[in-house]
N, C-alpha and C. Protein backbone atom coordinates (compact mmCIF):
# COMPACT_ATOMS: atom_id res chain seq x y z
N UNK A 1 68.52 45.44 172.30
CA UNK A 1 68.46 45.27 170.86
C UNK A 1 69.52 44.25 170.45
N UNK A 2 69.10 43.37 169.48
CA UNK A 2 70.04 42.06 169.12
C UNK A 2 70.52 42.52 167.85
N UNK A 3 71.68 42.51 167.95
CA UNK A 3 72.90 42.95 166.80
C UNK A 3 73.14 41.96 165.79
N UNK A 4 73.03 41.87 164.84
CA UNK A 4 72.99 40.70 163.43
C UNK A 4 74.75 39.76 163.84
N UNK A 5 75.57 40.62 164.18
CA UNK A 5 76.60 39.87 164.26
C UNK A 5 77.04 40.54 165.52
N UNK A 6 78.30 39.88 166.11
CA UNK A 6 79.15 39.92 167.42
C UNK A 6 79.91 41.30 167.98
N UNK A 7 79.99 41.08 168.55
CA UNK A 7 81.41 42.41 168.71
C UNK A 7 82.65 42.06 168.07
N UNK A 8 82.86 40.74 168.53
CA UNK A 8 84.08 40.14 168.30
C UNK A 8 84.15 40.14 166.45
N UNK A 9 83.47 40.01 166.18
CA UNK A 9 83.18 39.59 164.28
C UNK A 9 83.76 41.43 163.49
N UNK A 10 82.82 41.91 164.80
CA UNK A 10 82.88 43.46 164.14
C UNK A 10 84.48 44.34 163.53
N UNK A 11 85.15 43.47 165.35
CA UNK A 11 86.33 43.79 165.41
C UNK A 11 87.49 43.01 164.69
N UNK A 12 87.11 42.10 164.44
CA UNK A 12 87.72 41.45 163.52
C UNK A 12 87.94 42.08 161.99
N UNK A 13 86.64 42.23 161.66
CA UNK A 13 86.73 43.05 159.98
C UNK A 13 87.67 44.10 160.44
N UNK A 14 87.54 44.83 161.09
CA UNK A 14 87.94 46.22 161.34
C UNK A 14 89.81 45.98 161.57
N UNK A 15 90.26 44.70 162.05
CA UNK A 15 91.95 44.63 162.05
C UNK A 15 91.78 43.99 160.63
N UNK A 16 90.79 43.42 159.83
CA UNK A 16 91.51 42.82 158.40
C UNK A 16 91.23 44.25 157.55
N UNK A 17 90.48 45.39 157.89
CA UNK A 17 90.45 46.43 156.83
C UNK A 17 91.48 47.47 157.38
N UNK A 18 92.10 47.27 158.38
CA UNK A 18 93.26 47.85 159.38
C UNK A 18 94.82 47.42 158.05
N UNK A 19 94.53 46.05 157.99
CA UNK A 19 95.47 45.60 157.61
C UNK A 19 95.70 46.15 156.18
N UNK A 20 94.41 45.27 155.58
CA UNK A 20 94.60 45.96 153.37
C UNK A 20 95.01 47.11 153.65
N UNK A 21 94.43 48.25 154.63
CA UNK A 21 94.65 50.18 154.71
C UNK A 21 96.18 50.35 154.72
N UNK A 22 97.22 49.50 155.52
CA UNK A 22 98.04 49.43 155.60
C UNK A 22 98.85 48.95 154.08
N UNK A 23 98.64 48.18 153.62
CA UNK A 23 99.38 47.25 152.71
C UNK A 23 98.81 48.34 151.32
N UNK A 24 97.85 48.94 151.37
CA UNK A 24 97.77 49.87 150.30
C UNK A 24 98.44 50.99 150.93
N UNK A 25 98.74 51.67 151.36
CA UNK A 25 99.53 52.67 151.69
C UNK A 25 101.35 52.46 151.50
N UNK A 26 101.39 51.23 151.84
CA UNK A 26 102.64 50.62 151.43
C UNK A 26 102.67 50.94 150.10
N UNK A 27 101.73 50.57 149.18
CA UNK A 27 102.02 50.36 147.66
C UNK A 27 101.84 51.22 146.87
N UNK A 28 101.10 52.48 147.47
CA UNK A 28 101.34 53.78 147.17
C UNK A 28 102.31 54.73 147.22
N UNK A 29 102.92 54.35 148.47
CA UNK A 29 103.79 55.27 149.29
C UNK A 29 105.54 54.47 147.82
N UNK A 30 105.57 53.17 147.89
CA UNK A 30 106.23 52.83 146.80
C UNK A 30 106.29 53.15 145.17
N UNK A 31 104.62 53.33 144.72
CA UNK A 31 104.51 53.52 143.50
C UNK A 31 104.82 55.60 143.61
N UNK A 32 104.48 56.26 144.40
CA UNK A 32 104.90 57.66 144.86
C UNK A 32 106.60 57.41 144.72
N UNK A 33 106.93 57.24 144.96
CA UNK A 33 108.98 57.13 145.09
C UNK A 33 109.63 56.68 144.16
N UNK A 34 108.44 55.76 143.53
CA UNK A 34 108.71 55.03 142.32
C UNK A 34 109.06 56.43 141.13
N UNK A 35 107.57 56.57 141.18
CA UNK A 35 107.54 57.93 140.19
C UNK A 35 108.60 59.25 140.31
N UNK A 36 108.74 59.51 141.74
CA UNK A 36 109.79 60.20 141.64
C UNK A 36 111.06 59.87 141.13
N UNK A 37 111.90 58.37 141.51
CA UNK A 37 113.33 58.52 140.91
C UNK A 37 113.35 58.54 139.24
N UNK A 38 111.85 58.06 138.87
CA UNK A 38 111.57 58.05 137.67
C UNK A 38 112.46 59.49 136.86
N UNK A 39 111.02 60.16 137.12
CA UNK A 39 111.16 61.58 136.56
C UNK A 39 112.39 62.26 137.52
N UNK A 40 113.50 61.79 138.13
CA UNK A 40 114.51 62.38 138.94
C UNK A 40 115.43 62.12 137.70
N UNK A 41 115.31 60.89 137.97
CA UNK A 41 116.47 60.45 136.60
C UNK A 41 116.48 60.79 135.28
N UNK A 42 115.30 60.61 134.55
CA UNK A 42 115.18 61.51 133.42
C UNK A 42 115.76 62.90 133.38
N UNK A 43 115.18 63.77 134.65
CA UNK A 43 115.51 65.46 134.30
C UNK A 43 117.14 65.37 134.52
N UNK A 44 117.88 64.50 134.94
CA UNK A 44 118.98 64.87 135.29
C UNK A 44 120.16 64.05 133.56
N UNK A 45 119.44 63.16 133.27
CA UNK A 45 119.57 62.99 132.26
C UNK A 45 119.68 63.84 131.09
N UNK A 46 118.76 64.78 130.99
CA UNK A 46 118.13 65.68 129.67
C UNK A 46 119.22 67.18 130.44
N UNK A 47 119.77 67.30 131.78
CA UNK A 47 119.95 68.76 132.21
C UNK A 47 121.42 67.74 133.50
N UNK A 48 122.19 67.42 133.00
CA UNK A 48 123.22 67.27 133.97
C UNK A 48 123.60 67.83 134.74
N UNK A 49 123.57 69.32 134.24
CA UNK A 49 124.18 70.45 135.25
C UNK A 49 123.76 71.00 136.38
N UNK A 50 122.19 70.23 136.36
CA UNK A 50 120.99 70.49 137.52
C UNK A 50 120.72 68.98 138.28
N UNK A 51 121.85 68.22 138.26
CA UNK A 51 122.03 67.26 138.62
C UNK A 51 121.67 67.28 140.53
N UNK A 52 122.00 68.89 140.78
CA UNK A 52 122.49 68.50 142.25
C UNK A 52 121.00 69.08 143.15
N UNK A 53 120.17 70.13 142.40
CA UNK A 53 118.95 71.03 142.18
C UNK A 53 118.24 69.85 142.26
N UNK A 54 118.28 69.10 141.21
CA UNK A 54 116.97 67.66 140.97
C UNK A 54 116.92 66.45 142.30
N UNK A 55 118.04 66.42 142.63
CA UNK A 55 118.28 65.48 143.43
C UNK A 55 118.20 65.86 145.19
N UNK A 56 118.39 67.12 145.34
CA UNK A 56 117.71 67.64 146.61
C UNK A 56 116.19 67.06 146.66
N UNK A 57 115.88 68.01 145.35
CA UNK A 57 114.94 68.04 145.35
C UNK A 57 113.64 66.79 145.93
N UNK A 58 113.98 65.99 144.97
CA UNK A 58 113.28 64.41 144.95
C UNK A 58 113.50 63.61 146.05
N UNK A 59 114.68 63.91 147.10
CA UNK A 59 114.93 63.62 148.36
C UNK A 59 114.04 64.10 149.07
N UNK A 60 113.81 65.49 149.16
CA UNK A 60 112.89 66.07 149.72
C UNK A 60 111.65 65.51 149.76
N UNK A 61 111.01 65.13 148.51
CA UNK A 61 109.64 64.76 148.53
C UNK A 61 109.84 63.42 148.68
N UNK A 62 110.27 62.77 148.54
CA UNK A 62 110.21 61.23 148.79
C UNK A 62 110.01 60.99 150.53
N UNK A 63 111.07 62.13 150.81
CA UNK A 63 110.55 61.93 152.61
C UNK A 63 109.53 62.77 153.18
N UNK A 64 108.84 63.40 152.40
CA UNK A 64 107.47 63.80 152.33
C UNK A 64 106.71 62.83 152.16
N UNK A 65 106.76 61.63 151.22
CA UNK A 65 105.68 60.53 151.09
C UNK A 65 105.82 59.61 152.39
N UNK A 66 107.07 59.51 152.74
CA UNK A 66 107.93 58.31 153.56
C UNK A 66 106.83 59.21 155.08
N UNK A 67 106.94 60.00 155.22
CA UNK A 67 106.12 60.86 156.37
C UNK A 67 104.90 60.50 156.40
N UNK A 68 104.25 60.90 154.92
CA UNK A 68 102.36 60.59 155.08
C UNK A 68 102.21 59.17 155.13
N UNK A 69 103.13 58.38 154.27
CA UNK A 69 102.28 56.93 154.35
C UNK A 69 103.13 56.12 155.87
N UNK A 70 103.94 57.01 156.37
CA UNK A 70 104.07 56.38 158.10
C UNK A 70 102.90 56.41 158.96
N UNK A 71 102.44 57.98 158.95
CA UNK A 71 101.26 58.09 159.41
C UNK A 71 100.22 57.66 159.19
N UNK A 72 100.16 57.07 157.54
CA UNK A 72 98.96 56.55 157.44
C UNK A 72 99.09 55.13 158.31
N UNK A 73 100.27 54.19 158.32
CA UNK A 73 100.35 53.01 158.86
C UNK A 73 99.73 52.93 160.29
N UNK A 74 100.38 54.42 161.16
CA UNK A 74 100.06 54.53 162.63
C UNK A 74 98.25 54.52 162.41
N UNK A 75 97.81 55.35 161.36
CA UNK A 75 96.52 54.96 162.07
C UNK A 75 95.96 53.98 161.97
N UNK A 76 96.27 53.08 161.26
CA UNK A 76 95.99 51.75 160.66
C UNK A 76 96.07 50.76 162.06
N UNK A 77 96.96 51.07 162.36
CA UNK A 77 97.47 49.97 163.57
C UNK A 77 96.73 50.50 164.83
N UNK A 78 96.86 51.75 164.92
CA UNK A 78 95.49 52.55 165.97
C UNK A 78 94.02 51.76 165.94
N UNK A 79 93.71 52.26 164.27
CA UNK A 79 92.15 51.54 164.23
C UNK A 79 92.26 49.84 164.80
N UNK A 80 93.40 49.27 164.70
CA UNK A 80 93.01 47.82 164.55
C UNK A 80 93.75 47.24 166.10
N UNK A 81 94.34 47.97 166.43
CA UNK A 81 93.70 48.24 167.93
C UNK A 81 92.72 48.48 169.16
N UNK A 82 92.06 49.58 168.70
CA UNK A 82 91.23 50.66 168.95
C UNK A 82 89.78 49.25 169.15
């Protein structure tokens, strides 16, 4: 059976949609951290005394995002490997 396009063509799309997958995960994983020091700074603003509560806190999840959008990169670089 004759395939409309190459292998090589196939695999090609597949490292340039490897790549955008990557570069959006970047800009998520930024606009995510973003939002957090956001609303970090505000609550600590409006509640000083929970200065130290807020700021665990937002550490915490920021390396919760810093975690998923690593992994998302690894599979990115997997697929465009692969």
């Amino acid at each position: 059976m004759n395939l409309p396009v190459e292998p090589d063509q196939v695999m090609d799309v597949a490292k340039m949609g490897a790549g955008i997958g990557a570069g959006i995960v970047a800009v998520g994983a930024g606009i995510g951290i973003g939002k957090i020091g956001a609303a970090a700074a505000e609550s600590i603003a409006r509640q000083p005394e929970a200065a130290k509560e807020i700021s665990g806190g937002s550490l915490i999840l920021a390396a919760f995002i810093e975690g998923v959008s690593l992994f998302a990169v690894v599979v990115t670089l997997l697929i465009a490997n692969g």
